[in-house]
N, C-alpha and C. Protein backbone atom coordinates (compact mmCIF):
# COMPACT_ATOMS: atom_id res chain seq x y z
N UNK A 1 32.07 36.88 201.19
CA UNK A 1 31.45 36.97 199.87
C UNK A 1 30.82 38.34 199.60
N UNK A 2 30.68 39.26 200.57
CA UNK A 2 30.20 40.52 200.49
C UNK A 2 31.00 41.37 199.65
N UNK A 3 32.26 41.33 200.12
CA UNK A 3 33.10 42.05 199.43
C UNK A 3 33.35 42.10 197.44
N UNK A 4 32.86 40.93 197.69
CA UNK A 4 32.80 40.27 196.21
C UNK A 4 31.45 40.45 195.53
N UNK A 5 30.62 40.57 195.87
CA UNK A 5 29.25 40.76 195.35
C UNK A 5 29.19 42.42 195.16
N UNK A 6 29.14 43.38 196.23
CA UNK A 6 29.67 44.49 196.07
C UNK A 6 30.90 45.22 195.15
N UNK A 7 32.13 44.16 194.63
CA UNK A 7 32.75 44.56 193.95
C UNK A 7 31.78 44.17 192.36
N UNK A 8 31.27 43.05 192.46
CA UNK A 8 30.55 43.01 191.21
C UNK A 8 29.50 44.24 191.00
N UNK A 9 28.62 44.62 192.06
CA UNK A 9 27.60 45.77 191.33
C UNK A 9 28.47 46.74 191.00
N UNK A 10 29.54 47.15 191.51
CA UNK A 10 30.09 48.07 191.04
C UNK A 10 30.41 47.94 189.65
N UNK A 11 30.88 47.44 189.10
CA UNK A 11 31.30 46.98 187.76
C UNK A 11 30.02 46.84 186.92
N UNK A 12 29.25 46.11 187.65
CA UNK A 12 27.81 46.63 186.57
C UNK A 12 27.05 48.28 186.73
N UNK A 13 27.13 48.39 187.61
CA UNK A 13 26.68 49.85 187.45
C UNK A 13 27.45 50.34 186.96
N UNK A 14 28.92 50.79 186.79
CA UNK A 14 29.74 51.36 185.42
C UNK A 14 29.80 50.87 184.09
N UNK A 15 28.79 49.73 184.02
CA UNK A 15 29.04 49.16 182.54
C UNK A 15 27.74 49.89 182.16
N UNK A 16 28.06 50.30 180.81
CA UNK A 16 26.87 51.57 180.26
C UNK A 16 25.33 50.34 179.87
N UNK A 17 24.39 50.89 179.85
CA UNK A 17 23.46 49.65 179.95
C UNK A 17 21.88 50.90 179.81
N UNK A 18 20.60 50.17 180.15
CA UNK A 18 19.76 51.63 179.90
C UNK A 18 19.35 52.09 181.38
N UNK A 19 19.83 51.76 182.45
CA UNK A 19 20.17 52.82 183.77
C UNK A 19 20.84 54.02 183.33
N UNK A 20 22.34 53.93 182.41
CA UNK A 20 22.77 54.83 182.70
C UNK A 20 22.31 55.79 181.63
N UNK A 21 21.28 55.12 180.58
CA UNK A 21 21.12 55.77 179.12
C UNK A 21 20.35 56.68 179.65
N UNK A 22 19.24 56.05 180.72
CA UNK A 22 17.99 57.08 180.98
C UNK A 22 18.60 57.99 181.64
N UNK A 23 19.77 57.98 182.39
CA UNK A 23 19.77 58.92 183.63
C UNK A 23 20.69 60.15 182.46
N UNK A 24 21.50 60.02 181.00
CA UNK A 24 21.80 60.85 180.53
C UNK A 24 21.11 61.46 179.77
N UNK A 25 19.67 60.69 179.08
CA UNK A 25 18.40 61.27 178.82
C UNK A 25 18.16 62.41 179.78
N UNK A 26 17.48 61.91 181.12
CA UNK A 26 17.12 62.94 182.06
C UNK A 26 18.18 64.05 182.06
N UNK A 27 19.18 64.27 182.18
CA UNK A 27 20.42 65.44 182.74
C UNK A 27 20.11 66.14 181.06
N UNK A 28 20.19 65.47 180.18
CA UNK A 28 20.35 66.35 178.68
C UNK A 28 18.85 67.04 178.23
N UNK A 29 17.69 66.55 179.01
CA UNK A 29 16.94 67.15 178.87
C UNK A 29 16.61 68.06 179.68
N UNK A 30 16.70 68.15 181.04
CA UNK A 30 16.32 68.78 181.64
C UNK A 30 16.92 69.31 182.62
N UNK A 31 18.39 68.94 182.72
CA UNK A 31 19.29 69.26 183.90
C UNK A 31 19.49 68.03 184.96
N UNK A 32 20.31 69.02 185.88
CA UNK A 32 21.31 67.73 186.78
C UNK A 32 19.84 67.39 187.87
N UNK A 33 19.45 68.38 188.49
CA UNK A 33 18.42 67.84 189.61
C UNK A 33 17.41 66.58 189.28
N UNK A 34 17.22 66.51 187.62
CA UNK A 34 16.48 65.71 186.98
C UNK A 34 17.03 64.34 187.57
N UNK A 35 18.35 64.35 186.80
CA UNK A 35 19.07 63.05 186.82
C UNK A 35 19.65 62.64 188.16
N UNK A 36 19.27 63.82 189.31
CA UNK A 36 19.29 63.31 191.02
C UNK A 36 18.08 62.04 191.29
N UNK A 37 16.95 62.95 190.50
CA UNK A 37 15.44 61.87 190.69
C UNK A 37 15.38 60.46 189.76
N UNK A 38 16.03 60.73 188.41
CA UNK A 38 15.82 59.13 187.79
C UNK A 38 17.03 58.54 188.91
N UNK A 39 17.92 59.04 189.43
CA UNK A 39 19.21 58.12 189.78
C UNK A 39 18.17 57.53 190.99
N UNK A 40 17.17 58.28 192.12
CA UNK A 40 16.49 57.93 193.14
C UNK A 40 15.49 56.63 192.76
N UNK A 41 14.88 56.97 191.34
CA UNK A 41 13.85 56.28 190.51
C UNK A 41 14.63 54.85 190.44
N UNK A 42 15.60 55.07 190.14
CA UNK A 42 16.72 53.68 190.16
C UNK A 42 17.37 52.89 191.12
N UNK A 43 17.72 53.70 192.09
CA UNK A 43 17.98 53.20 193.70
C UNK A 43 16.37 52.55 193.77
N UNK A 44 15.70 52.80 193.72
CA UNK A 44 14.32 52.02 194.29
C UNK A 44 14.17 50.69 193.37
N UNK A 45 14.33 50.35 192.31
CA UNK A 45 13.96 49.75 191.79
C UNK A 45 14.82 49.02 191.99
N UNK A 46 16.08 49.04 192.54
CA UNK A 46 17.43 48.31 192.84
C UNK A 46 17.14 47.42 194.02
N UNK A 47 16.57 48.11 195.02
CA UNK A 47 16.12 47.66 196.10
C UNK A 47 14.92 46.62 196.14
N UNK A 48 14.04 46.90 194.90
CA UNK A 48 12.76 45.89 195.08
C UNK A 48 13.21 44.90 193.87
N UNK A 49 14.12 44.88 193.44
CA UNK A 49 15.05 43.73 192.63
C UNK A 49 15.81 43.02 193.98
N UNK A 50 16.16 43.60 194.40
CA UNK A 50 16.83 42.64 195.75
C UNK A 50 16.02 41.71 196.59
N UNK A 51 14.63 42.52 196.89
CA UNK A 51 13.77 42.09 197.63
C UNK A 51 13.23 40.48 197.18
N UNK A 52 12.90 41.38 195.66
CA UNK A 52 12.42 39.79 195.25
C UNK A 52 13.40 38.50 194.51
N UNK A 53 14.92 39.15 194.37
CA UNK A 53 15.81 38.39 194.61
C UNK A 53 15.95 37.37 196.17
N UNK A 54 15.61 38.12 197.11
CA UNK A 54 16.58 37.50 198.75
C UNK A 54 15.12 36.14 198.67
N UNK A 55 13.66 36.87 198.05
CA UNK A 55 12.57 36.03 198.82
C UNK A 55 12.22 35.14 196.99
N UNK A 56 12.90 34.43 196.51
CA UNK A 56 12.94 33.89 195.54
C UNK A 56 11.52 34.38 194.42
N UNK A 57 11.03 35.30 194.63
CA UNK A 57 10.16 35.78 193.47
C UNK A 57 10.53 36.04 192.27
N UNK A 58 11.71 36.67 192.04
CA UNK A 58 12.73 36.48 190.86
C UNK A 58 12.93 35.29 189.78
N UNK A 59 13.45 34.59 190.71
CA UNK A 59 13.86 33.10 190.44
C UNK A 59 12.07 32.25 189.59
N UNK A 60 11.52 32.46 190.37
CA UNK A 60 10.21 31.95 189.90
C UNK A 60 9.82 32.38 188.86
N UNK A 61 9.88 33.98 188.75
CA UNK A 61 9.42 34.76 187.59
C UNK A 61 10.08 34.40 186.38
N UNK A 62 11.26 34.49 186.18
CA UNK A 62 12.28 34.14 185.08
C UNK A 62 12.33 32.34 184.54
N UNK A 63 11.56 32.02 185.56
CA UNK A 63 11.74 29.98 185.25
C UNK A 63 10.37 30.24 183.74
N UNK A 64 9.22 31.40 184.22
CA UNK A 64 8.57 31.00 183.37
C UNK A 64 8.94 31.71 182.07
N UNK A 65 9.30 31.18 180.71
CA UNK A 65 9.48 32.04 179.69
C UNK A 65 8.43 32.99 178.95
N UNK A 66 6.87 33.13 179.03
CA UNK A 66 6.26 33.86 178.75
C UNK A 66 6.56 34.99 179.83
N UNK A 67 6.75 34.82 181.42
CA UNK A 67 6.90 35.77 181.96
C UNK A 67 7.98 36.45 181.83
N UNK A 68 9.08 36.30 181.48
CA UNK A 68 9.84 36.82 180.87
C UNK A 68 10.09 37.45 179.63
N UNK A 69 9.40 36.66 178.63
CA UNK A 69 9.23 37.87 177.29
C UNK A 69 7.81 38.97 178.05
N UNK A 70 7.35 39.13 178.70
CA UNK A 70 6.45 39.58 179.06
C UNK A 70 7.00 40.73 179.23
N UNK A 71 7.92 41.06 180.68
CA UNK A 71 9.06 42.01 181.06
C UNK A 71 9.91 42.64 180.04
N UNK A 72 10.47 41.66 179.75
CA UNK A 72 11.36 41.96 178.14
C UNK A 72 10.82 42.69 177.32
N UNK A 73 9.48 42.55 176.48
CA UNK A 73 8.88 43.26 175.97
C UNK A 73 8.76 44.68 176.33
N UNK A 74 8.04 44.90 177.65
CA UNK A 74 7.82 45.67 178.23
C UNK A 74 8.55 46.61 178.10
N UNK A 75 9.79 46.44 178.80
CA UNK A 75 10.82 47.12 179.18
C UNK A 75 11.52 47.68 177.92
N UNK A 76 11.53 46.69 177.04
CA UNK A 76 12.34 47.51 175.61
C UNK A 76 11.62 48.61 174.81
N UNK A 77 9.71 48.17 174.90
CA UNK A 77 9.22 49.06 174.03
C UNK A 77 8.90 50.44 174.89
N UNK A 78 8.91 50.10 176.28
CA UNK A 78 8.98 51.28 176.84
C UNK A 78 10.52 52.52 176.75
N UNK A 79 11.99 52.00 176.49
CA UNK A 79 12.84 52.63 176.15
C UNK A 79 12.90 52.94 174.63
N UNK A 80 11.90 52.62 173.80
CA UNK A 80 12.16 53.25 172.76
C UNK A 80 11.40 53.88 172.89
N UNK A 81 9.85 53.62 173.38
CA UNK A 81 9.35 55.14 173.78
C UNK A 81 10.32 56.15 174.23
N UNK A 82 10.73 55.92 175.13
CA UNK A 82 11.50 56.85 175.71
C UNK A 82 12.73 57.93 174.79
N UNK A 83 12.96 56.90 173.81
CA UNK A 83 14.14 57.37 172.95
C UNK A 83 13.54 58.09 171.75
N UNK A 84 12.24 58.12 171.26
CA UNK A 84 11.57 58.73 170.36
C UNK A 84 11.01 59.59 170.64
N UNK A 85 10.40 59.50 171.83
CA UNK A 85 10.17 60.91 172.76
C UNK A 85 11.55 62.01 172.82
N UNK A 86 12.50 61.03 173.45
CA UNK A 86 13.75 62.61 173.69
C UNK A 86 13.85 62.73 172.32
N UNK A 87 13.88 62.75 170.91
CA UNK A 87 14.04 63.03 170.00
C UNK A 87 13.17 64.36 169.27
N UNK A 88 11.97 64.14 170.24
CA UNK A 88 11.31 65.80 170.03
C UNK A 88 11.52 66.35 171.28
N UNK A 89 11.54 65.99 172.28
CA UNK A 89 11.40 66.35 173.53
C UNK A 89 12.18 68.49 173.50
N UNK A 90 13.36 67.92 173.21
CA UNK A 90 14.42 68.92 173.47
C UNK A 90 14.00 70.68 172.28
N UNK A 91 13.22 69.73 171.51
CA UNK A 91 13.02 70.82 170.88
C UNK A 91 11.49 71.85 171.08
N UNK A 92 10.08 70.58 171.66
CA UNK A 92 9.13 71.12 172.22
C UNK A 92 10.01 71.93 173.52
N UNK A 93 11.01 71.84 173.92
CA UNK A 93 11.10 72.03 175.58
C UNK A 93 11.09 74.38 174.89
N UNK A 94 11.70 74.43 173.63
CA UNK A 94 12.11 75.58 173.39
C UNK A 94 10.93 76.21 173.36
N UNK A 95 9.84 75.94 173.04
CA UNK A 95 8.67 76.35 172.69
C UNK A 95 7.55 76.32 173.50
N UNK A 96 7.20 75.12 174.49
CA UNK A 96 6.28 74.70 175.14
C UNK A 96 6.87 74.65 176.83
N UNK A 97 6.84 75.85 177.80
CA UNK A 97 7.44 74.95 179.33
C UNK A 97 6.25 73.54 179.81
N UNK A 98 5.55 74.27 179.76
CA UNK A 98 4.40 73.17 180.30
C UNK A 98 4.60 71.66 179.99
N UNK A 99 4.85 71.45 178.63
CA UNK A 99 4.91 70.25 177.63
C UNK A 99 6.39 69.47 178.77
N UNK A 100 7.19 70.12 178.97
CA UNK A 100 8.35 70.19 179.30
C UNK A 100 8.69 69.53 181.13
N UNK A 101 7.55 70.31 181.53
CA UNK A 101 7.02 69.98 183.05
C UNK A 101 6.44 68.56 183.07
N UNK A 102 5.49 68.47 182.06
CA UNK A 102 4.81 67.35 182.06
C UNK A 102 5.61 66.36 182.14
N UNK A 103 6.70 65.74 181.52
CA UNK A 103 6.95 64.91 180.63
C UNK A 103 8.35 64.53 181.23
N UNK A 104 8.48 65.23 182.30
CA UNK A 104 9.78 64.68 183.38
C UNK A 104 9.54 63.67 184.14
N UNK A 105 8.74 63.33 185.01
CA UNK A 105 8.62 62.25 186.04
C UNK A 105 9.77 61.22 185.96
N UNK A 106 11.22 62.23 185.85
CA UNK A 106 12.42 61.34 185.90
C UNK A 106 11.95 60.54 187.10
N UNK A 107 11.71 60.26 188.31
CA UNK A 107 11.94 59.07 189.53
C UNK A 107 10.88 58.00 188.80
N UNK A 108 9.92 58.22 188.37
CA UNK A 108 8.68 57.41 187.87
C UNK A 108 9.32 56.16 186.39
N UNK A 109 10.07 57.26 185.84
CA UNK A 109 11.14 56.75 184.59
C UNK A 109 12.21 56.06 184.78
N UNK A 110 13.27 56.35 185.78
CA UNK A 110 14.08 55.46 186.19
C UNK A 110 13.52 54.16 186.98
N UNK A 111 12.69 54.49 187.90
CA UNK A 111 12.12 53.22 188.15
C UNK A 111 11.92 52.16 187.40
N UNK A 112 10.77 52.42 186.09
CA UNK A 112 10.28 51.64 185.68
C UNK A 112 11.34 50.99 184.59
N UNK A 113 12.19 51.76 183.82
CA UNK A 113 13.34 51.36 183.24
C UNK A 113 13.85 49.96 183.88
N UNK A 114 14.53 50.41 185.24
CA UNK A 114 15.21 49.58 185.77
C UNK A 114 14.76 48.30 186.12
N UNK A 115 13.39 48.53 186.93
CA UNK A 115 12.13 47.23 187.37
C UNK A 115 12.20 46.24 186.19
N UNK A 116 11.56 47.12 185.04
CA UNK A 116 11.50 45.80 183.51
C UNK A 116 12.88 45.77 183.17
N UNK A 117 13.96 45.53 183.69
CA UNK A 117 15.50 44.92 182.90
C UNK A 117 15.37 43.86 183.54
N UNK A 118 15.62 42.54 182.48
CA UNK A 118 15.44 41.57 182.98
C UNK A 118 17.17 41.21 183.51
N UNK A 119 17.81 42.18 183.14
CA UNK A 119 19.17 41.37 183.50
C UNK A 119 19.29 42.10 184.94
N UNK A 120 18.93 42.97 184.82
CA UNK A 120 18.92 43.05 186.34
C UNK A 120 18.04 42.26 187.54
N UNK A 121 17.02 41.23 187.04
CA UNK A 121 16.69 40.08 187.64
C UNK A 121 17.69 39.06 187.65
N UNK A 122 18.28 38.84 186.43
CA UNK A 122 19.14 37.98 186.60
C UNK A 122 20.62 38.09 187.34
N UNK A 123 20.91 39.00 187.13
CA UNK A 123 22.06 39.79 188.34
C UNK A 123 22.01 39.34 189.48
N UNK A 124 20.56 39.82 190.12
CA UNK A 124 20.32 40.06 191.60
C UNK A 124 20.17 38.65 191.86
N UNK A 125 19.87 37.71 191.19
CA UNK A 125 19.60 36.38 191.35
C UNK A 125 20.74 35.69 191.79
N UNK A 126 21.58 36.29 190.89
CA UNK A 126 23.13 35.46 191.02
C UNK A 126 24.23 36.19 192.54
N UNK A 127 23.51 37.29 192.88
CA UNK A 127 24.15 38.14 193.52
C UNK A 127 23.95 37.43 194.96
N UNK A 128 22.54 37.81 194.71
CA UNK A 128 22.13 37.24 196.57
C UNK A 128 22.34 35.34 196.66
N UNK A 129 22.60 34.74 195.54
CA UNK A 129 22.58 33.31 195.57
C UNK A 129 24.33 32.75 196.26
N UNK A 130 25.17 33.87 195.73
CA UNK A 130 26.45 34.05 196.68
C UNK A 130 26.15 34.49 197.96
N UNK A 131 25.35 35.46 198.25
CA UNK A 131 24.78 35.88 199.91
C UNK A 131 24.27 34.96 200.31
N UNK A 132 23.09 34.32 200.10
CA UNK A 132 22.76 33.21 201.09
C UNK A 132 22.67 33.09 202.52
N UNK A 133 24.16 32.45 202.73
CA UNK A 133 24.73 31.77 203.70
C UNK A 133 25.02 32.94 204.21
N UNK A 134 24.78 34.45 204.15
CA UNK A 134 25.03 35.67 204.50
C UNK A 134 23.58 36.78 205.72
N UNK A 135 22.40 35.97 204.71
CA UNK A 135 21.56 36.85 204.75
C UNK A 135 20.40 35.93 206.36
N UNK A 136 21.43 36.51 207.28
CA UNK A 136 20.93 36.09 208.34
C UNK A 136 20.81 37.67 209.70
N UNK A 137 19.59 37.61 210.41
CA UNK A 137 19.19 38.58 210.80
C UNK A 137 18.88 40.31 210.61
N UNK A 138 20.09 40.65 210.76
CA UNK A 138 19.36 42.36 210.21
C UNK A 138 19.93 42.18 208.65
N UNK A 139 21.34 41.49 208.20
CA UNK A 139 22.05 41.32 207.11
C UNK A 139 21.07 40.92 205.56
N UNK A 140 19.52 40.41 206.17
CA UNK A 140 18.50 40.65 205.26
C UNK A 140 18.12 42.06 204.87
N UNK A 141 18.21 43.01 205.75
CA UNK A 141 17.52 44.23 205.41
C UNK A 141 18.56 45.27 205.17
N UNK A 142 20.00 44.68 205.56
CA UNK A 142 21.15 45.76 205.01
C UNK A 142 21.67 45.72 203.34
N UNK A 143 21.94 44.55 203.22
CA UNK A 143 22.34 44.36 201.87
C UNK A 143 21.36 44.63 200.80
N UNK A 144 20.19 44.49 200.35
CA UNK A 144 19.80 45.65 200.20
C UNK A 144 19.22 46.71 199.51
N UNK A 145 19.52 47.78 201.12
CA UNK A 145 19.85 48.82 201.19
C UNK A 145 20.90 49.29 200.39
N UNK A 146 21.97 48.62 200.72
CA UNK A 146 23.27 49.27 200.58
C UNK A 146 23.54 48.67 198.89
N UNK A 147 22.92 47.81 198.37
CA UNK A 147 22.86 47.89 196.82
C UNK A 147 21.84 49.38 196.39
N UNK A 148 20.91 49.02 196.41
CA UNK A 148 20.10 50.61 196.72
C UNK A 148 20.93 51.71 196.64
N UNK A 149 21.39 51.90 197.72
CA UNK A 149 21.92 53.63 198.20
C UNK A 149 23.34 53.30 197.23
N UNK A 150 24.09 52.66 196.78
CA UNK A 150 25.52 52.65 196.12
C UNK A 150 24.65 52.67 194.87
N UNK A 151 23.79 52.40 194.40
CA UNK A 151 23.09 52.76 193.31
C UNK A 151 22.58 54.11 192.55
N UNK A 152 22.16 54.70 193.72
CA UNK A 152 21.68 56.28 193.77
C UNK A 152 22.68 57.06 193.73
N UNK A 153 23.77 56.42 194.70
CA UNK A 153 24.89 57.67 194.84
C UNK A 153 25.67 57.87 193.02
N UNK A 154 26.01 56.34 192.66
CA UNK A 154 26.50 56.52 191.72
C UNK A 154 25.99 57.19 190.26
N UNK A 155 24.63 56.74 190.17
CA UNK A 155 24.24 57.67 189.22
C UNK A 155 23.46 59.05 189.40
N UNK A 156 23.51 59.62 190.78
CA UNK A 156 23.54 60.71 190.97
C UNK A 156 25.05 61.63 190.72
N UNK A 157 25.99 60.94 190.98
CA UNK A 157 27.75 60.86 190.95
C UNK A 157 28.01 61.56 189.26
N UNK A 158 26.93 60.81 188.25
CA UNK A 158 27.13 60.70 187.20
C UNK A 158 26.35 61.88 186.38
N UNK A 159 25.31 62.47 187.16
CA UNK A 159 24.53 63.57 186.85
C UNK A 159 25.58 64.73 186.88
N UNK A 160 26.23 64.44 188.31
CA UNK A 160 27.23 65.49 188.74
C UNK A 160 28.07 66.35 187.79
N UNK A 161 28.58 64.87 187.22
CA UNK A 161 30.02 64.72 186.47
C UNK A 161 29.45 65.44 184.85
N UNK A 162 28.23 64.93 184.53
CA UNK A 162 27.96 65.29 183.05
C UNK A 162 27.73 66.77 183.13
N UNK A 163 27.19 67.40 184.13
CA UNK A 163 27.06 69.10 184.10
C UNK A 163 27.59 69.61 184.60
N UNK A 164 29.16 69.50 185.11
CA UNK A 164 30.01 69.69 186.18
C UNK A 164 30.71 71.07 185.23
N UNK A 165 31.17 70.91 184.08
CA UNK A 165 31.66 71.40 183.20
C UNK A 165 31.03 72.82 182.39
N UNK A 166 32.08 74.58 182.85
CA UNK A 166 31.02 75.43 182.20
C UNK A 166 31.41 75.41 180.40
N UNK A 167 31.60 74.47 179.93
CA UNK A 167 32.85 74.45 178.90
C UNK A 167 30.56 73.71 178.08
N UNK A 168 30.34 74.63 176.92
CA UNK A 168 28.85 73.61 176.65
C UNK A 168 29.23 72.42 175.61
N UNK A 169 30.37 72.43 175.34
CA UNK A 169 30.37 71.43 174.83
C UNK A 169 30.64 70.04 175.71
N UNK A 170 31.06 70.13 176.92
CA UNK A 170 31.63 68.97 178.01
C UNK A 170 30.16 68.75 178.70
N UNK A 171 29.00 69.77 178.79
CA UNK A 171 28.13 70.09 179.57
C UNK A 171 26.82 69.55 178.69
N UNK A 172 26.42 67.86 179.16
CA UNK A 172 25.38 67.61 178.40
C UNK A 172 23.99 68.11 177.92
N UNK A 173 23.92 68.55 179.25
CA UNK A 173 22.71 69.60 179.59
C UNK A 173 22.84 71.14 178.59
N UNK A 174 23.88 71.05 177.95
CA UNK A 174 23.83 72.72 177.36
C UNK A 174 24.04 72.09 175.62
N UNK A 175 25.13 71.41 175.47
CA UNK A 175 25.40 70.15 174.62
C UNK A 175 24.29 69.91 173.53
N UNK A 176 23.91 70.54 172.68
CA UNK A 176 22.63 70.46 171.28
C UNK A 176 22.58 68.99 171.06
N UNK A 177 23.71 68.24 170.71
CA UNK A 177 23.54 67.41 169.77
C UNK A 177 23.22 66.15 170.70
N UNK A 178 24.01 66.28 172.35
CA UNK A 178 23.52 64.71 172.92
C UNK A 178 22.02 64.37 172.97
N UNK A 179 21.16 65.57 172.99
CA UNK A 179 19.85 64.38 172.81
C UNK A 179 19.71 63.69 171.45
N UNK A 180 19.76 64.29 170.42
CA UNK A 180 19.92 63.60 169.30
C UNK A 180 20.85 62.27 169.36
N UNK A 181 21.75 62.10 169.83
CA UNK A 181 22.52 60.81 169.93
C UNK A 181 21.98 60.26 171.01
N UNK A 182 22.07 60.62 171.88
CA UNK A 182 21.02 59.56 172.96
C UNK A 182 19.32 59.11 172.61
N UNK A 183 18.90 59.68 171.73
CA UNK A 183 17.41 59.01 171.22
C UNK A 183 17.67 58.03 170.30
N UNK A 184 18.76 58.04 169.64
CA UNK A 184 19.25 57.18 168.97
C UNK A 184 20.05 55.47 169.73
N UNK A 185 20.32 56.30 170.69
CA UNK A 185 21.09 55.12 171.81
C UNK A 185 19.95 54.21 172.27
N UNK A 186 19.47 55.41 172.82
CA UNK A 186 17.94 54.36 173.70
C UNK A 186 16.52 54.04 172.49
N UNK A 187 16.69 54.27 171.13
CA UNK A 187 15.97 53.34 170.48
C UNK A 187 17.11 52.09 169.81
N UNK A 188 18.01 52.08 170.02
CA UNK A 188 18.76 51.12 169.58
C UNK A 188 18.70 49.98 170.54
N UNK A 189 19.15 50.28 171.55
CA UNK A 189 18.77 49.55 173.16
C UNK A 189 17.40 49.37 173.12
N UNK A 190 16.79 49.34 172.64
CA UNK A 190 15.34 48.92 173.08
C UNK A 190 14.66 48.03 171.95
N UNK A 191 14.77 48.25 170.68
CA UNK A 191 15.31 47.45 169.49
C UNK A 191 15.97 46.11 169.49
N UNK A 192 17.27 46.54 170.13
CA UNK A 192 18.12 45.01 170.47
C UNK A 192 17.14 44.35 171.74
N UNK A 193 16.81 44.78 172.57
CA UNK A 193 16.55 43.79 174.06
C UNK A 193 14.95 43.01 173.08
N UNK A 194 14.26 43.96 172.65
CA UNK A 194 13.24 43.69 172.05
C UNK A 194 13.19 42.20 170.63
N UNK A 195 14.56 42.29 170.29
CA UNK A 195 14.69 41.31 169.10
C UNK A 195 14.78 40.09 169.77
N UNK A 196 15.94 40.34 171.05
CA UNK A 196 16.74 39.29 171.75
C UNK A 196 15.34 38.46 172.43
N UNK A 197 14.45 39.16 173.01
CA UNK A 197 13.34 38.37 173.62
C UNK A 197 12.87 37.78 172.54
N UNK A 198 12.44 38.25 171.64
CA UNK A 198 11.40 37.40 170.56
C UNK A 198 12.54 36.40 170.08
N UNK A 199 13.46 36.71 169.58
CA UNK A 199 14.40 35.57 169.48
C UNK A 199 14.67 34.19 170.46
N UNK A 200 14.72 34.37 171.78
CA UNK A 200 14.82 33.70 172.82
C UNK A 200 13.81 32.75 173.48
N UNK A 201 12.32 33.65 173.12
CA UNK A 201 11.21 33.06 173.63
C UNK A 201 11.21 32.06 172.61
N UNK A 202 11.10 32.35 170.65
CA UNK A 202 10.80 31.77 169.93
C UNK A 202 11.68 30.52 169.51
């Protein structure tokens, strides 16, 4: 069943979602090393989604529905922060370095992104509930890991790929107009998750 659970994160980590929104936030604002640290910010939060997936804290959390619009909330109004912010961000960055310094804590940002997605509770729920019958001796503390680190690599993979290019239009990081469309992405995404909870709870 490993093979199969592993083929599933893969497929969710390539499905575009706001992991990968923030980590093209980070690279378009500030460069690739940025989007090394939200991708790290995200490996961690991958890992303490597992954790409290393997030891049923998850499961508990999500039974209650206030605790869940709770997260939900959270998590959406914090990505439209995020998306109204990069919407000046790129242009204080021309004027202000300091402003610019401040206002990165990509690992702090991917974290917390990822932590409040509730579907990534629900994922990990369904993930390790196929492990189970798996997660016996060290196979508790590998799997994971190894969701974790295939987490980091890939959207570090993805930092790579977006500034790989000396061409500025292929090159997000040089690229004028992607923050403007990505503040737009990640207040749209944060908008929808935000409706869907109040809808869901109510």
């Amino acid at each position: 069943m490993f093979f199969g659970s592993a083929l599933l994160h893969l497929i969710a980590l390539t499905s575009p979602g706001p992991d990968t929104a923030i980590v093209v936030r980070q690279v378009s604002l500030y460069g690739r090393a940025e989007g090394f640290k939200a991708s790290l910010g995200i490996g961690i939060g991958i890992y303490i989604h597992c954790m409290l997936a393997v030891n049923g804290i998850s499961l508990f959390i999500l039974e209650d529905k206030l605790y869940k619009l709770i997260i939900s909330m959270f998590g959406s109004i914090y990505i439209l922060y995020l998306g109204i912010s990069m919407y000046f961000s790129k242009e204080n960055s021309l004027t202000n370095t300091n402003q610019t310094i401040k206002n990165k804590n990509s690992i702090l940002i991917g974290l917390i992104t990822n932590i409040f997605n509730v579907k990534a509770f629900l994922f990990f729920i369904s993930i390790f509930s196929m492990l189970m019958d798996s997660l016996d001796n060290i196979f508790y503390y590998i799997f994971p890991i190894y969701f974790a680190i295939t987490s980091y690599l890939w959207f570090s993979f993805l930092s790579y790929i977006m500034t790989a290019s000396e061409n500025k239009t292929f090159n997000i990081y040089s690229n004028k107009y992607i923050p403007t469309f990505m503040a737009f992405v990640l207040c749209l995404i944060g908008l929808i998750i935000f409706s869907k909870s109040i809808y869901e709870y109510f």
